[in-house]
Protein backbone atom coordinates (compact mmCIF):
# COMPACT_ATOMS: atom_id res chain seq x y z
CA UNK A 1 -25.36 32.78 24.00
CA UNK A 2 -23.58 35.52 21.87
CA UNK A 3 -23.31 38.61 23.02
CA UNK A 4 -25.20 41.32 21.29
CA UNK A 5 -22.90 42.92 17.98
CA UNK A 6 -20.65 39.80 18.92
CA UNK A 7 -19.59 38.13 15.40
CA UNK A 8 -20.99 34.31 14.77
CA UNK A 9 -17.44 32.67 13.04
CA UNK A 10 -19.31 31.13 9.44
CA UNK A 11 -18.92 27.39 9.27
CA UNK A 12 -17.73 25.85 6.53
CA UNK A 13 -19.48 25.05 2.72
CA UNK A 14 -21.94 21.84 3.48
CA UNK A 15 -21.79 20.99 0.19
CA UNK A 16 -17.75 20.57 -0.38
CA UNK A 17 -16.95 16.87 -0.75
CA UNK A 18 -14.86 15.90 1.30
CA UNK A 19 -16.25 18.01 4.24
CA UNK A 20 -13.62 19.15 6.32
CA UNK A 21 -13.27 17.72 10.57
CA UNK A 22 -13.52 20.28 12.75
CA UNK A 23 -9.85 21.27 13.80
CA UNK A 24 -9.92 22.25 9.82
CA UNK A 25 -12.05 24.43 10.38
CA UNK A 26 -10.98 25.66 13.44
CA UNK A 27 -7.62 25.92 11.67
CA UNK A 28 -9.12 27.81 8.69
CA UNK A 29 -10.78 30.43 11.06
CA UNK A 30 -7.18 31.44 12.22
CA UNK A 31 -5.67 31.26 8.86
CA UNK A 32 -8.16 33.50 5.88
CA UNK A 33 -7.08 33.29 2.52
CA UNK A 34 -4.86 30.26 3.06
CA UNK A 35 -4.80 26.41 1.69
CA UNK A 36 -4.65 23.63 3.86
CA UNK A 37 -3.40 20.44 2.77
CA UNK A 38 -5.21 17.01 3.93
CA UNK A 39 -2.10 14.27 4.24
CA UNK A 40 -2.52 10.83 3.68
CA UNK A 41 -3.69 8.81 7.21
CA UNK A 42 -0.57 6.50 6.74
CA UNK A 43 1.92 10.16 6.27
CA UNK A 44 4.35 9.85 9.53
CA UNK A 45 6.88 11.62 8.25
CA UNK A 46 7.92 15.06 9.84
CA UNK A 47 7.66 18.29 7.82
CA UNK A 48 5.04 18.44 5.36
CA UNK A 49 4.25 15.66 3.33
CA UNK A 50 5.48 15.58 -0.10
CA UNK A 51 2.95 15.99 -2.58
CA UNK A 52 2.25 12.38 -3.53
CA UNK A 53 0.95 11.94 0.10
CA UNK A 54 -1.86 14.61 0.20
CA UNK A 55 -5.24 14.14 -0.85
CA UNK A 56 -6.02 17.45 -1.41
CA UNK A 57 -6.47 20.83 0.59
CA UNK A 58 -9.23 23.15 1.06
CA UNK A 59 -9.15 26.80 0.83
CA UNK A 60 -10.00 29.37 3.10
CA UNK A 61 -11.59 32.66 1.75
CA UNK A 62 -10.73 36.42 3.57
CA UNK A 63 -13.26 35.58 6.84
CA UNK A 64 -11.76 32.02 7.34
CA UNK A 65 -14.47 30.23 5.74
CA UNK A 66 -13.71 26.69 4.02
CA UNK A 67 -14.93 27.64 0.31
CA UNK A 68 -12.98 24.94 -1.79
CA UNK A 69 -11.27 21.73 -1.89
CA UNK A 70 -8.91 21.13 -4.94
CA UNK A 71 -8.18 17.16 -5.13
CA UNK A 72 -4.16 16.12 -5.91
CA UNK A 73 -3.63 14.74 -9.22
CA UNK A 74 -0.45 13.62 -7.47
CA UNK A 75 -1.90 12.03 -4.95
CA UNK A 76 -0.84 7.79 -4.38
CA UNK A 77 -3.74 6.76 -1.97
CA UNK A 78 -1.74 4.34 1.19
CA UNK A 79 -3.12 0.71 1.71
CA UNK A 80 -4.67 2.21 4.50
CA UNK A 81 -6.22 4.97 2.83
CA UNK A 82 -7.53 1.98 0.30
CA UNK A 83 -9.32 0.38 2.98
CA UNK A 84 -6.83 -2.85 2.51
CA UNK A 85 -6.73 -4.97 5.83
CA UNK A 86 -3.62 -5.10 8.22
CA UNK A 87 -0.72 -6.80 6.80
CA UNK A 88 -0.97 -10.44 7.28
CA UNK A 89 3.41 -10.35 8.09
CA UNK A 90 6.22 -7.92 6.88
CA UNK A 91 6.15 -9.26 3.25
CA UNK A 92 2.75 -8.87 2.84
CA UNK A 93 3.48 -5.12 4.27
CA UNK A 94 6.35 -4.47 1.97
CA UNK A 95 3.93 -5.62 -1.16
CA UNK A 96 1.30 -2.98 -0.30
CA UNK A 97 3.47 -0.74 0.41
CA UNK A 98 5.83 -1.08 -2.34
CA UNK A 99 2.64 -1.38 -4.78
CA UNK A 100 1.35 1.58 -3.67
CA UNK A 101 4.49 3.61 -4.21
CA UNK A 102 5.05 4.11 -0.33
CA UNK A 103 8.36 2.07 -0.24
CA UNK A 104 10.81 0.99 -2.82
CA UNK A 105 10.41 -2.67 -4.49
CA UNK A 106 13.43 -3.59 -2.54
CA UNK A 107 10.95 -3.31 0.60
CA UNK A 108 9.77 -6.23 -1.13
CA UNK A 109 13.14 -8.51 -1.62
CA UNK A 110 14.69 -7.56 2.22
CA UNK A 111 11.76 -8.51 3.24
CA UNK A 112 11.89 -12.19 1.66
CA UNK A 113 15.66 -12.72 2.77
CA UNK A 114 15.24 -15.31 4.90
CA UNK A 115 11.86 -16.42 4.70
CA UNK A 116 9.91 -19.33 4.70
CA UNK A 117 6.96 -19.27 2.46
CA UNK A 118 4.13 -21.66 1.54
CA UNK A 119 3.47 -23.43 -1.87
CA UNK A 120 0.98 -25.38 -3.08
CA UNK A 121 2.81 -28.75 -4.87
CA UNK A 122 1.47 -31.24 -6.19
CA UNK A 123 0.67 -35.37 -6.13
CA UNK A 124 4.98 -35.66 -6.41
CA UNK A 125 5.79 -32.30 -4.34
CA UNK A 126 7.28 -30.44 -7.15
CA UNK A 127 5.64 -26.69 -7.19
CA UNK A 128 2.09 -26.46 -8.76
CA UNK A 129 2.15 -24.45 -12.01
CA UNK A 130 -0.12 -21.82 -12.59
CA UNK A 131 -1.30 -18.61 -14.86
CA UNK A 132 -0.89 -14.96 -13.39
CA UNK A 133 -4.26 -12.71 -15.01
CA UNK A 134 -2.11 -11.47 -17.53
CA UNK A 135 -0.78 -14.81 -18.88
CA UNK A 136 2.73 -14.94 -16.94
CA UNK A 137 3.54 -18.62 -15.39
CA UNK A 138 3.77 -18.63 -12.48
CA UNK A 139 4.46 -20.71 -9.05
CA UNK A 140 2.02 -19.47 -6.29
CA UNK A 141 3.51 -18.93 -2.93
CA UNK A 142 1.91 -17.66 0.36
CA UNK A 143 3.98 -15.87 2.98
CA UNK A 144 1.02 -16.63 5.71
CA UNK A 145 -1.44 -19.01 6.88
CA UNK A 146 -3.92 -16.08 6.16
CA UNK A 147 -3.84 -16.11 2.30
CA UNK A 148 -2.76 -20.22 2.12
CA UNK A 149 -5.85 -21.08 4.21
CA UNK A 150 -7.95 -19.04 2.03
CA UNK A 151 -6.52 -21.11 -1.53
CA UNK A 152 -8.77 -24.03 -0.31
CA UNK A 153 -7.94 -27.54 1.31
CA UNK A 154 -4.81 -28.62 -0.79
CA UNK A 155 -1.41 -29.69 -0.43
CA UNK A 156 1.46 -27.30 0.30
CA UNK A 157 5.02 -27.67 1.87
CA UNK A 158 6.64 -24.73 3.47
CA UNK A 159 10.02 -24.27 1.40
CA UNK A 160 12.94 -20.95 2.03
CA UNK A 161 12.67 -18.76 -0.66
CA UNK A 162 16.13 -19.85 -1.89
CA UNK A 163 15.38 -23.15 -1.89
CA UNK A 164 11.89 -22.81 -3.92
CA UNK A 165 13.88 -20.83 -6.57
CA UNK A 166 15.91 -23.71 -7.20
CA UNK A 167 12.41 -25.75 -7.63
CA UNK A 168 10.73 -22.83 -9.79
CA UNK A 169 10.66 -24.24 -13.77
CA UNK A 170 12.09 -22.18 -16.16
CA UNK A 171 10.89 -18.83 -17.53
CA UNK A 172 8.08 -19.06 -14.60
CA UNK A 173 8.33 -15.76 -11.78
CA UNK A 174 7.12 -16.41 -8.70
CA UNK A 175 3.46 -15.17 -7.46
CA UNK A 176 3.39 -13.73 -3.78
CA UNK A 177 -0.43 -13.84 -1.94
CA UNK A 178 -2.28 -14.01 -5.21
CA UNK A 179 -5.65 -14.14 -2.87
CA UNK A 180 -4.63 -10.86 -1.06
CA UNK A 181 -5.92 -7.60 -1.15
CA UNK A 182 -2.69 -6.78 -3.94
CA UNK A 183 -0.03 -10.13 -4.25
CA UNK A 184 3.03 -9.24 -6.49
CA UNK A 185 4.80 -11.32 -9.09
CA UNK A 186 8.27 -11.76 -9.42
CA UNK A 187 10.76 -12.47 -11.93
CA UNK A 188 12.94 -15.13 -10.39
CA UNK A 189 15.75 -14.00 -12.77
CA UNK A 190 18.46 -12.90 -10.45
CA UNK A 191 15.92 -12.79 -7.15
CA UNK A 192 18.24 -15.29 -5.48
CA UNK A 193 21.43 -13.10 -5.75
CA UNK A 194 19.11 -9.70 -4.32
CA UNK A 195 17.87 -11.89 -1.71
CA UNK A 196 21.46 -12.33 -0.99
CA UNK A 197 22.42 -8.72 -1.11
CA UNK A 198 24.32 -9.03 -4.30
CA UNK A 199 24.22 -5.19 -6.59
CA UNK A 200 21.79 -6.23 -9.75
CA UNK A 201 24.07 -5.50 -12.83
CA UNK A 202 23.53 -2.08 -14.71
């Protein structure tokens, strides 16, 4: 029990969305009149996060009591913050991660150096042909058994990247887990010599 005349620290406002954990509050209690900035669950970075990484931040008024949140128009939710599954393999983890503007697209093309992927062919083996949503051709390719399972019961043949680029037709881009939680098309102009390490021309 309090002691009598001792001071009951307020709690903070019910009714903010999000409601701030506990060690917010706490925090806010030792810090009136401040803001305090919610990071991203995927942040790992030391030093504070830069602002595409934080959600938000709540405010603190003169007695330490929560009173606000302000949400970050900057803000570039993580896959995990998305609620997207654990990568299936590093490519699929360079897509989600690249997508979401938490690595560079070149996550995307170290990661396929060297790798074997999956394609669907058809009756003759050559690379079945397909139609990304917005139109682009495309050859579908699966960098795990996850996402190639889940394209149903049909023929496949697991290929190098190089070596389906040189079976891709012309003016089709290649189209990475198209079943995942966020696949990734690519241009196959010039892919072969990034996968190689070759400097794109300006």
């Amino acid at each position: 029990m309090s002691e009598p005349g001792a001071e009951t620290p307020a709690a903070a406002d019910t009714t903010l969305d999000p409601a701030p954990p506990e060690e917010y509050v706490q925090a806010a209690r030792l810090a009136p009149d401040h803001w305090l900035y919610l990071p991203d669950p995927a942040w790992q970075g030391e030093g504070p996060p830069p602002d595409w990484a934080v959600v938000g931040q709540w405010r603190s008024d003169s007695d330490g009591t929560i009173v606000e949140w302000e949400d970050n128009p900057e803000y570039r939710p993580s896959p995990e913050a998305l609620g997207w599954p654990e990568p299936a393999d590093d490519i699929d983890r360079a897509i989600q991660l690249a997508t979401t503007g938490y690595a560079p697209a070149e996550a995307v093309t170290a990661a396929l150096s060297g790798a074997e992927v999956a394609v669907l062919v058809t009756a003759d083996g050559e690379p079945v042909r397909a139609s990304a949503p917005d139109g682009t051709p495309v050859v579908l390719a699966y960098t795990s058994d996850r996402y190639l399972h889940a394209a149903g019961r049909l023929s496949f043949a697991h290929l190098p990247v190089s070596t389906l680029l040189t079976r891709v037709p012309p003016d089709h881009a290649l189209y990475l887990n198209s079943n995942a939680p966020v696949g990734m098309v690519l241009p196959t102009d010039g892919l072969a010599g990034l996968l190689e390490g070759e400097t794109p021309p300006e």
